[in-house]
C-alpha atoms as a PDB file:
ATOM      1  CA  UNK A   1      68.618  94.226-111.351  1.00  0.00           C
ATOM      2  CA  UNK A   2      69.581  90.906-112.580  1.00  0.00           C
ATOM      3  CA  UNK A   3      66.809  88.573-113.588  1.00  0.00           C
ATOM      4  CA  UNK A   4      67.459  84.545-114.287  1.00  0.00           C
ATOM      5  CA  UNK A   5      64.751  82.338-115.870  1.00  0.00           C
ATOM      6  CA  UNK A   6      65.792  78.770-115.249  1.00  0.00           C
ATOM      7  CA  UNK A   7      63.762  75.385-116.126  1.00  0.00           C
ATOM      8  CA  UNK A   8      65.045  71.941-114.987  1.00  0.00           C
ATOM      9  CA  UNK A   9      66.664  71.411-118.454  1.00  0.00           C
ATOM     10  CA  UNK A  10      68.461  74.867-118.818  1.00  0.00           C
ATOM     11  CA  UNK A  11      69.000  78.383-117.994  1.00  0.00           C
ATOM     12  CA  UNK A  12      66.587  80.167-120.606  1.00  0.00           C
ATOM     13  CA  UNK A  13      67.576  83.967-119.682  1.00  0.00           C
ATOM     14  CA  UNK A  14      70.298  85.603-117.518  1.00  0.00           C
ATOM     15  CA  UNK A  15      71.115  88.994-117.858  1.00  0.00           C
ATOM     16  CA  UNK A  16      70.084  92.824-116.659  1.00  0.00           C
ATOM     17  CA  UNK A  17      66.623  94.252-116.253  1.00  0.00           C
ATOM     18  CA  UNK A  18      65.028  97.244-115.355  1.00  0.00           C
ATOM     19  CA  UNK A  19      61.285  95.953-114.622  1.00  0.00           C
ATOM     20  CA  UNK A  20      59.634  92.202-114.811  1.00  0.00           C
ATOM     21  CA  UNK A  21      56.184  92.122-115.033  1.00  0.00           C
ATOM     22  CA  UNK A  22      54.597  87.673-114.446  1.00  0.00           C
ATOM     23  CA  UNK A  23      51.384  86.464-113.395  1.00  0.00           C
ATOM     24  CA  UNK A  24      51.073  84.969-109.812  1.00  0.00           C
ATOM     25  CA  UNK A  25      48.627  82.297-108.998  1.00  0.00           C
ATOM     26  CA  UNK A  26      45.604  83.674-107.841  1.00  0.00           C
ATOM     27  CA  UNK A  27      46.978  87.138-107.223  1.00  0.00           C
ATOM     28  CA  UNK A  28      47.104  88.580-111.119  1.00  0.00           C
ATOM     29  CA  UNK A  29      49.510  90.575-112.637  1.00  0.00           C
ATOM     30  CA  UNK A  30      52.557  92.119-110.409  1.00  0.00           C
ATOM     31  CA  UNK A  31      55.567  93.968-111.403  1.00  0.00           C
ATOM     32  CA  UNK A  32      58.922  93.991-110.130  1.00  0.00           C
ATOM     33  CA  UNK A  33      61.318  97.022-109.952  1.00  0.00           C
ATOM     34  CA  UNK A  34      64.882  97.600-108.456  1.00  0.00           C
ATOM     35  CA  UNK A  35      65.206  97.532-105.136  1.00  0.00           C
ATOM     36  CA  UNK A  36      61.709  95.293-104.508  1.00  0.00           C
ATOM     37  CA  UNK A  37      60.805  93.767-100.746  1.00  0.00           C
ATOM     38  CA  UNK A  38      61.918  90.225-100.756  1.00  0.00           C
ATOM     39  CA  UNK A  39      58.867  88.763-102.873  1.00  0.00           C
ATOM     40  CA  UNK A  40      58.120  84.570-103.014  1.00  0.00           C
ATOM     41  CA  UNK A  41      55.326  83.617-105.058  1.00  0.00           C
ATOM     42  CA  UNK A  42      53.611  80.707-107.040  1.00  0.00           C
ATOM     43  CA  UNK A  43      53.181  81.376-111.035  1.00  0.00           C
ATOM     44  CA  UNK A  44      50.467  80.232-113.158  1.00  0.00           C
ATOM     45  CA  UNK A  45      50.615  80.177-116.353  1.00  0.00           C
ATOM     46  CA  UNK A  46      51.474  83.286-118.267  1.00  0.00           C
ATOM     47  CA  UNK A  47      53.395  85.680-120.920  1.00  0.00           C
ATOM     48  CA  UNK A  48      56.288  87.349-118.607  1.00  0.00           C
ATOM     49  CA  UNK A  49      57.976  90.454-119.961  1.00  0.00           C
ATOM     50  CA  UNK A  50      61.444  90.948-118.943  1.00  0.00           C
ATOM     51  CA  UNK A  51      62.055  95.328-119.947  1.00  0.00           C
ATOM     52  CA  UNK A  52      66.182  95.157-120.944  1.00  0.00           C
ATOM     53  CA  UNK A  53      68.029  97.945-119.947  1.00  0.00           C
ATOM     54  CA  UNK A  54      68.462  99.184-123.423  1.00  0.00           C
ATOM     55  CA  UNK A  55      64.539  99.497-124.303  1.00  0.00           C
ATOM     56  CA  UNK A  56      64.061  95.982-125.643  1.00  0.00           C
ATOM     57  CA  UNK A  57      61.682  93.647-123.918  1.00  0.00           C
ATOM     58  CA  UNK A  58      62.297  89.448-123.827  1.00  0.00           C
ATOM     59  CA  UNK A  59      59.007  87.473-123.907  1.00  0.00           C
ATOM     60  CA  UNK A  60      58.481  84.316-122.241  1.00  0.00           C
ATOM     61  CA  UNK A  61      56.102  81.987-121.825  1.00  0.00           C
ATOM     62  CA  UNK A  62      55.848  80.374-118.669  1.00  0.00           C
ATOM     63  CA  UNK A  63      54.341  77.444-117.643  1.00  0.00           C
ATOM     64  CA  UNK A  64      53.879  77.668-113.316  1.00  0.00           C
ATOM     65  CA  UNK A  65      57.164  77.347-111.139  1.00  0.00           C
ATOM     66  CA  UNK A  66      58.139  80.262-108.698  1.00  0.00           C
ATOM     67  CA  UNK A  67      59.482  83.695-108.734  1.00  0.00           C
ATOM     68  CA  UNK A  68      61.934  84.434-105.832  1.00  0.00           C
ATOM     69  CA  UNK A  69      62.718  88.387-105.697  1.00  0.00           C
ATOM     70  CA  UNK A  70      65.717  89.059-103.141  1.00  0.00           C
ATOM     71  CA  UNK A  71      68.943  91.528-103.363  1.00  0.00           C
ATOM     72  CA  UNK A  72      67.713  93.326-106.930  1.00  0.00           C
ATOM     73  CA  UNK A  73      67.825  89.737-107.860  1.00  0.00           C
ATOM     74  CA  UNK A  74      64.467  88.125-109.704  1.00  0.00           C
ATOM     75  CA  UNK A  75      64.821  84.582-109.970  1.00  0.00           C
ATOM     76  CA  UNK A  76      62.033  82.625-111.894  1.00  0.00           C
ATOM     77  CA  UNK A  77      61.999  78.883-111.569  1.00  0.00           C
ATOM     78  CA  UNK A  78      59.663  77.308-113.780  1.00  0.00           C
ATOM     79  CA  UNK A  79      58.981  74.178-114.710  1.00  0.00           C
ATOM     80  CA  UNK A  80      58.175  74.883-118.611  1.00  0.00           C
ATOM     81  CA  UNK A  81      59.930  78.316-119.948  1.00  0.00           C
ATOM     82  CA  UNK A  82      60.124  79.256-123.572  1.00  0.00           C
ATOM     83  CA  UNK A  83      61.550  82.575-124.890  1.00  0.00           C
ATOM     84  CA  UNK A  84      59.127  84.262-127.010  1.00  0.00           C
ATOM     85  CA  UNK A  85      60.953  83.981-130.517  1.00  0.00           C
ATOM     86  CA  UNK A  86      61.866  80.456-129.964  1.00  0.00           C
ATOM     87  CA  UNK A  87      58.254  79.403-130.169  1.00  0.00           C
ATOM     88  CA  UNK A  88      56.487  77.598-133.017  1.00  0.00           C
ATOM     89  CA  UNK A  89      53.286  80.143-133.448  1.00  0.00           C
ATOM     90  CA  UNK A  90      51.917  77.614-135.983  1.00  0.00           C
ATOM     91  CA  UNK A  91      51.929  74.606-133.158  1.00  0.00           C
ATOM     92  CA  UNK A  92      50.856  77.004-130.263  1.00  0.00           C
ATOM     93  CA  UNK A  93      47.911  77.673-132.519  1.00  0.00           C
ATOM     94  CA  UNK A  94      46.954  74.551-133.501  1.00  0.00           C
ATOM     95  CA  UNK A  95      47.280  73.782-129.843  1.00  0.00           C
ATOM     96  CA  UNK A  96      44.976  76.493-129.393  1.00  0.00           C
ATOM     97  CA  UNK A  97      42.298  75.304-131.292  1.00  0.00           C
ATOM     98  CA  UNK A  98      42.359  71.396-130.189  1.00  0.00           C
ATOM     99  CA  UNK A  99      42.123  72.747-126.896  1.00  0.00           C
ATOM    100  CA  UNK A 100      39.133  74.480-127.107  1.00  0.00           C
ATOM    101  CA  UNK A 101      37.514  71.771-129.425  1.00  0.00           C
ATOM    102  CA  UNK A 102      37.797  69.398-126.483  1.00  0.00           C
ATOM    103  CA  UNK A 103      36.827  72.016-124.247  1.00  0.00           C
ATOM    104  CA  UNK A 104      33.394  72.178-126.653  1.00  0.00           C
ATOM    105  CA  UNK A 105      32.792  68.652-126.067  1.00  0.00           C
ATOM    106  CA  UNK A 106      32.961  68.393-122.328  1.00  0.00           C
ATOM    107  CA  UNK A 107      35.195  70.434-119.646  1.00  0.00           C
ATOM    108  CA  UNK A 108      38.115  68.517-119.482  1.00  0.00           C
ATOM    109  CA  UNK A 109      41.101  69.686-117.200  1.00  0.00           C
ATOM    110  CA  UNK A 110      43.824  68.712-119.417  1.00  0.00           C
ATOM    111  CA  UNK A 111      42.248  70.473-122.539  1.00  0.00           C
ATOM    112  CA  UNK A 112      41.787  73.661-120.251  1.00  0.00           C
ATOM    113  CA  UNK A 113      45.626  73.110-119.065  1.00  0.00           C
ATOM    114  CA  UNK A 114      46.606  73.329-122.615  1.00  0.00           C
ATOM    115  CA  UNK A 115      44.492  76.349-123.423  1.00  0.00           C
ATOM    116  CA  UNK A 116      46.108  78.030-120.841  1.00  0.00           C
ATOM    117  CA  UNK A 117      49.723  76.917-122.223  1.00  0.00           C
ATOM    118  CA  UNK A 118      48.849  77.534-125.601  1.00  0.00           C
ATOM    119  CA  UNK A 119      47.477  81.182-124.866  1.00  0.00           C
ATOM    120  CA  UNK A 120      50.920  81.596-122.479  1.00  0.00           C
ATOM    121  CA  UNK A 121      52.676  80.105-125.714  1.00  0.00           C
ATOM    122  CA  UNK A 122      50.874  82.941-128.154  1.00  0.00           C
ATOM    123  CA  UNK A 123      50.978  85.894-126.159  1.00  0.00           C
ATOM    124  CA  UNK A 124      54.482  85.842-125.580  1.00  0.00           C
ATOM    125  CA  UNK A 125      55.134  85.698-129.463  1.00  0.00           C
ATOM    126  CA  UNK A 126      52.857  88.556-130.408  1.00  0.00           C
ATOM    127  CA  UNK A 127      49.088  87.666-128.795  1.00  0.00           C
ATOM    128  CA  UNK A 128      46.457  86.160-131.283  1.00  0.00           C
ATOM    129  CA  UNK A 129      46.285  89.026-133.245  1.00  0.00           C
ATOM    130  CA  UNK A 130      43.203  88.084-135.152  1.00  0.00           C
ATOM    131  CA  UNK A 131      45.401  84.867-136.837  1.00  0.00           C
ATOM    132  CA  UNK A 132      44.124  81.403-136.741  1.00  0.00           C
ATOM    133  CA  UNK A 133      46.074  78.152-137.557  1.00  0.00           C
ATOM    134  CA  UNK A 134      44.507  77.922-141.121  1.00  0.00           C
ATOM    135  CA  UNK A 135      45.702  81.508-141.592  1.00  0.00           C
ATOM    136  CA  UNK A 136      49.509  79.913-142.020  1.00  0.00           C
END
């Protein structure tokens, strides 16, 4: 199936898949296959796997938009996407952190809205593996 990942500024990913696996708002984890019932749903923010054809997967963090399944075509619109090796682990760590030092202090939306961006960010380079940011 082909499978596009598309922000307002660019097209991040085009290419073959055999399975996408995102994170829908409020609905968890769901898979996508060849030949998948026309699909529209809402994304949060996740880590979204894209499986290549030849074994290989493409991580990507995304930050909300849409995924539109239709034709063996999954289309995700998001408005944030970042391919996995592209991202600065350091930064997504030190975002990390920041974000749940504010979070300490007092619940704060926009703290927890970078948590979730930052954890999006680090899981789609490799999870937290048991690093910090004063580990690099």
């Amino acid at each position: 199936m082909t499978v596009s990942v598309v922000s307002p500024e660019r097209v991040l990913f085009t290419g073959e898949a055999t399975q996408v696996i995102t994170r829908t708002l409020g609905s968890g984890e769901i898979a996508f296959l060849a030949g998948h019932a026309p699909f529209l749903g809402a994304l949060t923010e996740c880590h979204t796997r894209l499986y290549m054809e030849d074994g290989s997967i493409v991580d990507v963090a995304v930050h909300g938009g849409f995924v539109e399944v239709s034709n063996n075509k999954v289309n995700i619109l998001s408005d944030v996407a970042e391919i996995g090796e592209q991202i600065d682990r350091v930064r997504a760590l030190r975002a990390k952190d920041a974000a749940e030092e504010a979070l300490r202090r007092e619940h704060d939306v926009e703290a927890a809205a970078a948590l979730s961006r930052a954890h999006a960010r680090l899981n789609a380079t490799g999870g937290l593996a048991g690093t910090s940011a004063t580990n690099h």
